[in-house]
Protein backbone atom coordinates (compact mmCIF):
# COMPACT_ATOMS: atom_id res chain seq x y z
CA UNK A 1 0.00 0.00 0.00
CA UNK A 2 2.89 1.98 0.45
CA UNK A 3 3.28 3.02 -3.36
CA UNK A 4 -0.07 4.73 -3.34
CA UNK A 5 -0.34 8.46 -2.72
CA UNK A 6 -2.99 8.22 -0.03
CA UNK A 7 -3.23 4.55 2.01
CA UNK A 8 -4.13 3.62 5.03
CA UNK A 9 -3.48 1.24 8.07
CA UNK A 10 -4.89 -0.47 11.10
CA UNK A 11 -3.51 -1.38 14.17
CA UNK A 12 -4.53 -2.22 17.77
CA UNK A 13 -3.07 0.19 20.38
CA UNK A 14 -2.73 0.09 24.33
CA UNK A 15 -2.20 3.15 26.29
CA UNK A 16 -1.01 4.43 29.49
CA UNK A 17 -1.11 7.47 31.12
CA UNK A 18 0.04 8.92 34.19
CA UNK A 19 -1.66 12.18 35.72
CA UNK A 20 -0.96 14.14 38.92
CA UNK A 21 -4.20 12.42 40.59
CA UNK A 22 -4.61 8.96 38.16
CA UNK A 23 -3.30 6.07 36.21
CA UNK A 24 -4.74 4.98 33.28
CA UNK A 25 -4.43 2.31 31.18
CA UNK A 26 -6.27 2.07 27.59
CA UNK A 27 -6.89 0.12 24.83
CA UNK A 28 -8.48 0.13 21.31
CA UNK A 29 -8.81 -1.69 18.20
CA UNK A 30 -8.95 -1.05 14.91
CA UNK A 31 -7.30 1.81 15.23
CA UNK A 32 -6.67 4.13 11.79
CA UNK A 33 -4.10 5.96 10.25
CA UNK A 34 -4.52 7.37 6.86
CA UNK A 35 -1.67 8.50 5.06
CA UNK A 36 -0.69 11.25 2.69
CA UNK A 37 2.81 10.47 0.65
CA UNK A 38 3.71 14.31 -0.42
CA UNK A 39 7.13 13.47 -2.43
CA UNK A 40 9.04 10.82 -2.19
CA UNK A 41 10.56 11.35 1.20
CA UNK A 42 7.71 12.86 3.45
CA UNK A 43 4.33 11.49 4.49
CA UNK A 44 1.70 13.59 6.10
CA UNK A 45 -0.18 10.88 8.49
CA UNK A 46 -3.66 11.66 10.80
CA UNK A 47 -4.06 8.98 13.52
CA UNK A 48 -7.97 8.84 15.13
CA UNK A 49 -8.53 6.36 18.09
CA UNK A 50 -11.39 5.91 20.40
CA UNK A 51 -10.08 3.58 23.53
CA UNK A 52 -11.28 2.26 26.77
CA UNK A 53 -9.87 2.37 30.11
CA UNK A 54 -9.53 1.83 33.83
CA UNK A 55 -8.28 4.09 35.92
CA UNK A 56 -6.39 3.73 39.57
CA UNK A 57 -6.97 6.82 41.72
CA UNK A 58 -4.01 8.66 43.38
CA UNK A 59 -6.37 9.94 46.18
CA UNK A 60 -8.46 6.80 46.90
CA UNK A 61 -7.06 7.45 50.99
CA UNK A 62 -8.47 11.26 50.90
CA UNK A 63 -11.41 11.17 47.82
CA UNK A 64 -14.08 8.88 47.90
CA UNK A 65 -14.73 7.93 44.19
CA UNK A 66 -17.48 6.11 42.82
CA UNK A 67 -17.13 2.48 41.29
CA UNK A 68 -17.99 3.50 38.09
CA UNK A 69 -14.82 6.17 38.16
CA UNK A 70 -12.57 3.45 37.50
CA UNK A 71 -13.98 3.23 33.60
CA UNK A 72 -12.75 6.10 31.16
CA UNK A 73 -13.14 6.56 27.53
CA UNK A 74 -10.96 8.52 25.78
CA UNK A 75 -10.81 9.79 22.14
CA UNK A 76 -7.36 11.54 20.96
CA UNK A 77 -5.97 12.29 16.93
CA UNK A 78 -2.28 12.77 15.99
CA UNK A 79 -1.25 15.03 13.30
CA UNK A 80 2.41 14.39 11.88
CA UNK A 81 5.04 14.98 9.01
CA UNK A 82 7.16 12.00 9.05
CA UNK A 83 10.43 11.28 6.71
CA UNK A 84 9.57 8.34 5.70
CA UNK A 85 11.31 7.39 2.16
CA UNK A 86 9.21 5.78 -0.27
CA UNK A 87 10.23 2.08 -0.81
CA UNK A 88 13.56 2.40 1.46
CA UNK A 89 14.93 0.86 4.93
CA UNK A 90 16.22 2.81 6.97
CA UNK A 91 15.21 5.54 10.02
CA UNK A 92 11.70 7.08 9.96
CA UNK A 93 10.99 10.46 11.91
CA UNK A 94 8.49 13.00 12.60
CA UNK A 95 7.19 15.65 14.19
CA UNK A 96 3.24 16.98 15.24
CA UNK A 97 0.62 17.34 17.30
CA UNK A 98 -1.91 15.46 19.29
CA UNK A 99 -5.22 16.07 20.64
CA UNK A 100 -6.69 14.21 23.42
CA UNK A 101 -10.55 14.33 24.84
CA UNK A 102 -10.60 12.07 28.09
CA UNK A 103 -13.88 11.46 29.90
CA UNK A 104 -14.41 9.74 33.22
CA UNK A 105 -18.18 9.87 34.95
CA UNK A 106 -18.49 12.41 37.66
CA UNK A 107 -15.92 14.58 36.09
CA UNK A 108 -15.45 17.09 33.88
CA UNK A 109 -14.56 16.64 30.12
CA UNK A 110 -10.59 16.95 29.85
CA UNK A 111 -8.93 17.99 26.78
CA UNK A 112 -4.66 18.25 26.39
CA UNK A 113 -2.83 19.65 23.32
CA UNK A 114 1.03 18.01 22.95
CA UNK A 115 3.51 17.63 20.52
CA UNK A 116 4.05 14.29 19.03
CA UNK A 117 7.55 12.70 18.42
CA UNK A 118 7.82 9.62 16.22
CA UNK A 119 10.81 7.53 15.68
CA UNK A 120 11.14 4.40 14.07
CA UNK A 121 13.34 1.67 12.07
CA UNK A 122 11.89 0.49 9.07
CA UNK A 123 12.53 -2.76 7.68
């Protein structure tokens, strides 16, 4: 697929996080990434994942949470340009950003903004 201008892949994905008052761990399947080639050295890539969690509570001694705090769903895209040479081995890099919507019951709708880093070997 990697010859075509615009492709795309799936993966499965597992993510954790750790926040000044949680853990979280994540996962999701089916997870997308289209890709954009724009020459023959550069791709422009957009990542969307929905995922599921559980979450472990910092504060559980001080806070009394509800049992249905420990679920979490969280939605987040990723935004990159990534040299990535068209039908070549060799070291794959990038740089972008990455949104990320996290909800837990009880609490308010969180949103973060980060830069994304991407390196990789490719075979």
């Amino acid at each position: 697929p990697e010859a075509s201008r615009i492709f795309n892949r799936g993966s499965g994905f597992i993510r954790y996080v750790n926040r000044p008052t949680v853990h979280s761990i994540a996962v999701g399947s089916n997870i997308r990434r289209w890709n954009y080639r724009i020459s023959p050295d550069f791709l422009f890539t957009n990542k969307m994942a929905l995922l599921l969690g559980v979450n472990n509570w910092k504060d559980m001694q001080t806070s009394g949470h509800a049992l249905e705090e420990i679920f979490c769903i969280n939605a987040s895209m990723t935004q990159q340009i990534l040299y990535n040479r068209f039908d070549r081995t060799g070291l794959v890099f990038g740089l972008g950003i990455m949104e990320d919507l996290n909800y837990v019951i009880h609490h308010p709708l969180m949103f973060h903004l980060g830069i994304s880093f991407h390196c990789a070997w490719k075979l």
